[in-house]
N, C-alpha and C. Protein backbone atom coordinates (compact mmCIF):
# COMPACT_ATOMS: atom_id res chain seq x y z
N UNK A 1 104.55 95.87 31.96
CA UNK A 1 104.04 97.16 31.59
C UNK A 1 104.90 98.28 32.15
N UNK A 2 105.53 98.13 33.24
CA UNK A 2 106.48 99.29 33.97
C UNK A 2 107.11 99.39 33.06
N UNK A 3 108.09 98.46 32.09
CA UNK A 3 109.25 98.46 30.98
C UNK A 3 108.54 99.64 30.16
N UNK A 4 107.13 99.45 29.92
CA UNK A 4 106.54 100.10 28.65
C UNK A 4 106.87 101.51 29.28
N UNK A 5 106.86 101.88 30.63
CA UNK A 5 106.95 103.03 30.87
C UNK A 5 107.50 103.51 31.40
N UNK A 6 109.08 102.96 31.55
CA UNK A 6 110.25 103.33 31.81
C UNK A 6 110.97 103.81 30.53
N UNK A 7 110.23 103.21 29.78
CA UNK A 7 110.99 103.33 27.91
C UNK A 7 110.48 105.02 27.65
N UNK A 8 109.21 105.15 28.34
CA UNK A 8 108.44 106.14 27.48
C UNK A 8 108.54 107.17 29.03
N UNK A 9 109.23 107.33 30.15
CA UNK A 9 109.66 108.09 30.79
C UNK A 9 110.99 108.88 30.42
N UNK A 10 111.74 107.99 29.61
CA UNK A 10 112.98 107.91 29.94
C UNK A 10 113.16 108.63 28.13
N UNK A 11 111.97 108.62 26.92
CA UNK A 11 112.10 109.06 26.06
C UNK A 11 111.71 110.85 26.04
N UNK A 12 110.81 110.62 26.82
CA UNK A 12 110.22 112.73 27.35
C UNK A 12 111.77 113.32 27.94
N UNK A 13 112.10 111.85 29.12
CA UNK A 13 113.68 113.02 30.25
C UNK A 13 114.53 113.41 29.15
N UNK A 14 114.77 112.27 28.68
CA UNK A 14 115.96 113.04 27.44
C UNK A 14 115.85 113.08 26.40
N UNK A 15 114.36 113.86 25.89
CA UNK A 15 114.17 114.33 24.43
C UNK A 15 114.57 113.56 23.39
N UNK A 16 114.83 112.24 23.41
CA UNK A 16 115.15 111.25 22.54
C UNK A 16 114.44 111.01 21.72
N UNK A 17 114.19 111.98 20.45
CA UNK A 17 112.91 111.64 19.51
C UNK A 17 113.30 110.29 18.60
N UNK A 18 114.89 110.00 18.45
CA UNK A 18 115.27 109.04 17.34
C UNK A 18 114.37 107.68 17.76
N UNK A 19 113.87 106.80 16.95
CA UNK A 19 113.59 105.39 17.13
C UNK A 19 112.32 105.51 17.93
N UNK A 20 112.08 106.32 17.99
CA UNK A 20 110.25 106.12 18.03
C UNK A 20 109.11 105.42 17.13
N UNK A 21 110.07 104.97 15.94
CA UNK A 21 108.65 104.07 14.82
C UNK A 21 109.18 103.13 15.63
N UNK A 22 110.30 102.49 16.29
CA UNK A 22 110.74 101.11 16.98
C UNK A 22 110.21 100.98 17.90
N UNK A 23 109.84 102.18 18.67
CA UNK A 23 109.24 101.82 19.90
C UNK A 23 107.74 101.30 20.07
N UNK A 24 107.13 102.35 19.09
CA UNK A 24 105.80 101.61 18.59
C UNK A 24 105.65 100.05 17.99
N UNK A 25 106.63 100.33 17.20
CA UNK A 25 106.17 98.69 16.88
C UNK A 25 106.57 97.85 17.73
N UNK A 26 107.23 97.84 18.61
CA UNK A 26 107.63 97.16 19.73
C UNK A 26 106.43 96.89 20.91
N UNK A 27 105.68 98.21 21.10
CA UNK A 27 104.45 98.58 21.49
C UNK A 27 103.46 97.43 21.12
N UNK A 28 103.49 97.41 19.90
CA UNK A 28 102.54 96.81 18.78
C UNK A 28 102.43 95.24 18.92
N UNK A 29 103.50 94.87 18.85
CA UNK A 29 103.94 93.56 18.74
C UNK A 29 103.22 93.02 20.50
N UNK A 30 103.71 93.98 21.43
CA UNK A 30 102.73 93.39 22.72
C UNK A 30 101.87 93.77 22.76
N UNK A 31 101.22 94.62 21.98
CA UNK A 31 99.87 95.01 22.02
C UNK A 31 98.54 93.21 21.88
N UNK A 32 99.27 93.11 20.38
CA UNK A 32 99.08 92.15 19.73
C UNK A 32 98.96 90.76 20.99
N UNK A 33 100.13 90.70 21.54
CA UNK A 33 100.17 89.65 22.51
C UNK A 33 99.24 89.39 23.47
N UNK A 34 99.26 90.86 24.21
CA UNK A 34 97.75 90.99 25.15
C UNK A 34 96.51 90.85 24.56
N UNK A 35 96.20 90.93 23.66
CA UNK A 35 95.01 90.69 22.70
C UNK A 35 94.66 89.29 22.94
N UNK A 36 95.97 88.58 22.14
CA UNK A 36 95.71 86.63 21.95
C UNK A 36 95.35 86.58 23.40
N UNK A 37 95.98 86.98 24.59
CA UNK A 37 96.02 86.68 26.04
C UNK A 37 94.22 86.65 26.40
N UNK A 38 94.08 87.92 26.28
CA UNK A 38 92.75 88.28 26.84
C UNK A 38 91.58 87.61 25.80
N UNK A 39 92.71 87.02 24.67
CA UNK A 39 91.19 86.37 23.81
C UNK A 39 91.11 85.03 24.31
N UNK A 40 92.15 84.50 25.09
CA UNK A 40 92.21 83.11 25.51
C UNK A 40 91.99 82.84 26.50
N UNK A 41 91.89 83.97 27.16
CA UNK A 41 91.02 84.21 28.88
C UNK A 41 89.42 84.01 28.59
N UNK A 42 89.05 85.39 27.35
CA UNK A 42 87.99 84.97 27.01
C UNK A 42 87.22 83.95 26.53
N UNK A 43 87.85 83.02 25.85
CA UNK A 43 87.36 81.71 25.29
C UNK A 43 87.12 80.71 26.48
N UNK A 44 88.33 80.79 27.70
CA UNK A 44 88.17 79.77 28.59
C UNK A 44 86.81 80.35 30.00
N UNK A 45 86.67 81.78 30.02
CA UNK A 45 85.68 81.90 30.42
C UNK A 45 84.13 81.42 29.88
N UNK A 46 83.96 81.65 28.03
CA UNK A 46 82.90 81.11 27.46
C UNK A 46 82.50 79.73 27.90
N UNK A 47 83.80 78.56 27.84
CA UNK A 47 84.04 77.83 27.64
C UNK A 47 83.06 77.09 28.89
N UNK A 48 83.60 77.34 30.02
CA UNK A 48 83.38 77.10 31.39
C UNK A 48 81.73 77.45 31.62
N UNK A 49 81.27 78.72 31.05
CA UNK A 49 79.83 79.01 31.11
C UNK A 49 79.04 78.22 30.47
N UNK A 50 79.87 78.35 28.81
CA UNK A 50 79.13 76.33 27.87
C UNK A 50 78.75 75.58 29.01
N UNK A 51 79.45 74.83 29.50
CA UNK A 51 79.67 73.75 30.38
C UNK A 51 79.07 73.99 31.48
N UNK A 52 78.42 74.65 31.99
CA UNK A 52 77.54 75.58 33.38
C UNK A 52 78.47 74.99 34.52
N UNK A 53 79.67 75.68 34.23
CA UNK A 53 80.40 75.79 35.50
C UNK A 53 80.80 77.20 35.59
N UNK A 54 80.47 78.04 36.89
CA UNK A 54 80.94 79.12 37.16
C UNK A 54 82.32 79.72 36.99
N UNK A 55 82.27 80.78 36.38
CA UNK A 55 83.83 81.46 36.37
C UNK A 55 83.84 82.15 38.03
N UNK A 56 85.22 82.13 37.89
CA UNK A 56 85.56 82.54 39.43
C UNK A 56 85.44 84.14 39.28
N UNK A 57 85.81 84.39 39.90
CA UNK A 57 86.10 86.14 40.30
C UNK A 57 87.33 86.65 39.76
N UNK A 58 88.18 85.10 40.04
CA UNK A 58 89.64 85.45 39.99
C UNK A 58 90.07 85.59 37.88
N UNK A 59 89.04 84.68 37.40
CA UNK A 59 89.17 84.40 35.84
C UNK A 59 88.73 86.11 35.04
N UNK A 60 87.57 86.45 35.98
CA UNK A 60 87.06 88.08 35.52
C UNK A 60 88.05 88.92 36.28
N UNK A 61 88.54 89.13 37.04
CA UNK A 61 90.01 89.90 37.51
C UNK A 61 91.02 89.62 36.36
N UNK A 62 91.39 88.58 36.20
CA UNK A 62 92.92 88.25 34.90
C UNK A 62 92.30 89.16 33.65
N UNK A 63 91.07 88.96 33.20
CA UNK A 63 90.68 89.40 32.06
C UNK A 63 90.56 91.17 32.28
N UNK A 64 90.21 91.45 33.48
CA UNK A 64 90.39 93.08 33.69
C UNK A 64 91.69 93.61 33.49
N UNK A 65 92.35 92.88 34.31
CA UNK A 65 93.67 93.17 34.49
C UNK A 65 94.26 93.47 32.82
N UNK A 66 94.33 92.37 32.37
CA UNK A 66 94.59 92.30 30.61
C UNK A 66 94.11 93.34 30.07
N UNK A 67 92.95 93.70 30.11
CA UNK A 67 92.39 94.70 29.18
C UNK A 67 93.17 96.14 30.04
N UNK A 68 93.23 96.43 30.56
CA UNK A 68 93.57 97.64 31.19
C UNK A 68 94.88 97.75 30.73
N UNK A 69 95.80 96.80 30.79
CA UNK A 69 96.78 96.57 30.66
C UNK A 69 97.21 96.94 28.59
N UNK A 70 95.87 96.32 28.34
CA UNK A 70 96.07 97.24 26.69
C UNK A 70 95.66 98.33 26.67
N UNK A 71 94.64 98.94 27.24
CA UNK A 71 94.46 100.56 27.14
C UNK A 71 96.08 101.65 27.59
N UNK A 72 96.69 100.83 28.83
CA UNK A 72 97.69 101.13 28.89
C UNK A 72 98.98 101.31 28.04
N UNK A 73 98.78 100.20 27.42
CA UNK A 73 100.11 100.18 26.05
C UNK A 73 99.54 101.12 24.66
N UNK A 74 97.88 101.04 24.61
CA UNK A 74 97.70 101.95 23.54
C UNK A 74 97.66 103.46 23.29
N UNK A 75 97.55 104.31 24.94
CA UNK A 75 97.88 105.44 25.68
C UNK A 75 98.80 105.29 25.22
N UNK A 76 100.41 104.72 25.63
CA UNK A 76 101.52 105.63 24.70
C UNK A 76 102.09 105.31 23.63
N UNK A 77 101.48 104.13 22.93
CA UNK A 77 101.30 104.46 21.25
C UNK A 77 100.66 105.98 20.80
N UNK A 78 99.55 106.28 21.30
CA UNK A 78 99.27 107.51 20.91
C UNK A 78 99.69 108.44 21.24
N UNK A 79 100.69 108.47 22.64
CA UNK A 79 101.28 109.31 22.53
C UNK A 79 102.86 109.64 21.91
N UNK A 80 103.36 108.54 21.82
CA UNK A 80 104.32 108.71 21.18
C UNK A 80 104.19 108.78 20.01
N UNK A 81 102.58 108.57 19.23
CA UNK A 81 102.49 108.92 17.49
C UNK A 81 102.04 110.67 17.61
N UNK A 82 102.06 110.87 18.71
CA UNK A 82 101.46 112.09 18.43
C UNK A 82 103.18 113.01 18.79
N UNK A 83 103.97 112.52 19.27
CA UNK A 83 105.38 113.40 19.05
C UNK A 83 106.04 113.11 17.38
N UNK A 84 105.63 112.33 16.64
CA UNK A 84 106.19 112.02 15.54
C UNK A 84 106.04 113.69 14.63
């Protein structure tokens, strides 16, 4: 995620408006990734509750982590759709 926002530091320092639909979809494409991630966190948490075995702390931390981690990438999709 730092990459995501070294890209999008480094596009404000030097007014680099060119290749901003690239950057989004680039955005997009890991957006997409963290999604499958956090849907496969989620399934193995269901999974484990099916089965009445406790999820750890540590399984609901990964899945926070993940999700935050997409609010993060979708913050500067919108902001970089909003310099377009």
């Amino acid at each position: 995620m730092d990459e995501i926002y070294s890209k999008y530091d480094e596009l404000y320092s030097n007014k680099r408006f060119d290749g901003i639909s690239e950057k989004i979809k680039n955005l997009g494409r890991n957006l997409t990734n963290l999604q499958a991630e956090g849907q496969e966190m989620q399934n193995v948490i269901s999974l484990r509750e099916t089965k009445g075995i406790k999820t750890t702390v540590k399984n609901y931390n990964r899945l926070l982590k993940n999700n935050k981690e997409q609010v993060k990438n979708l913050k500067v999709q919108n902001d970089l759709l909003k310099m377009q």
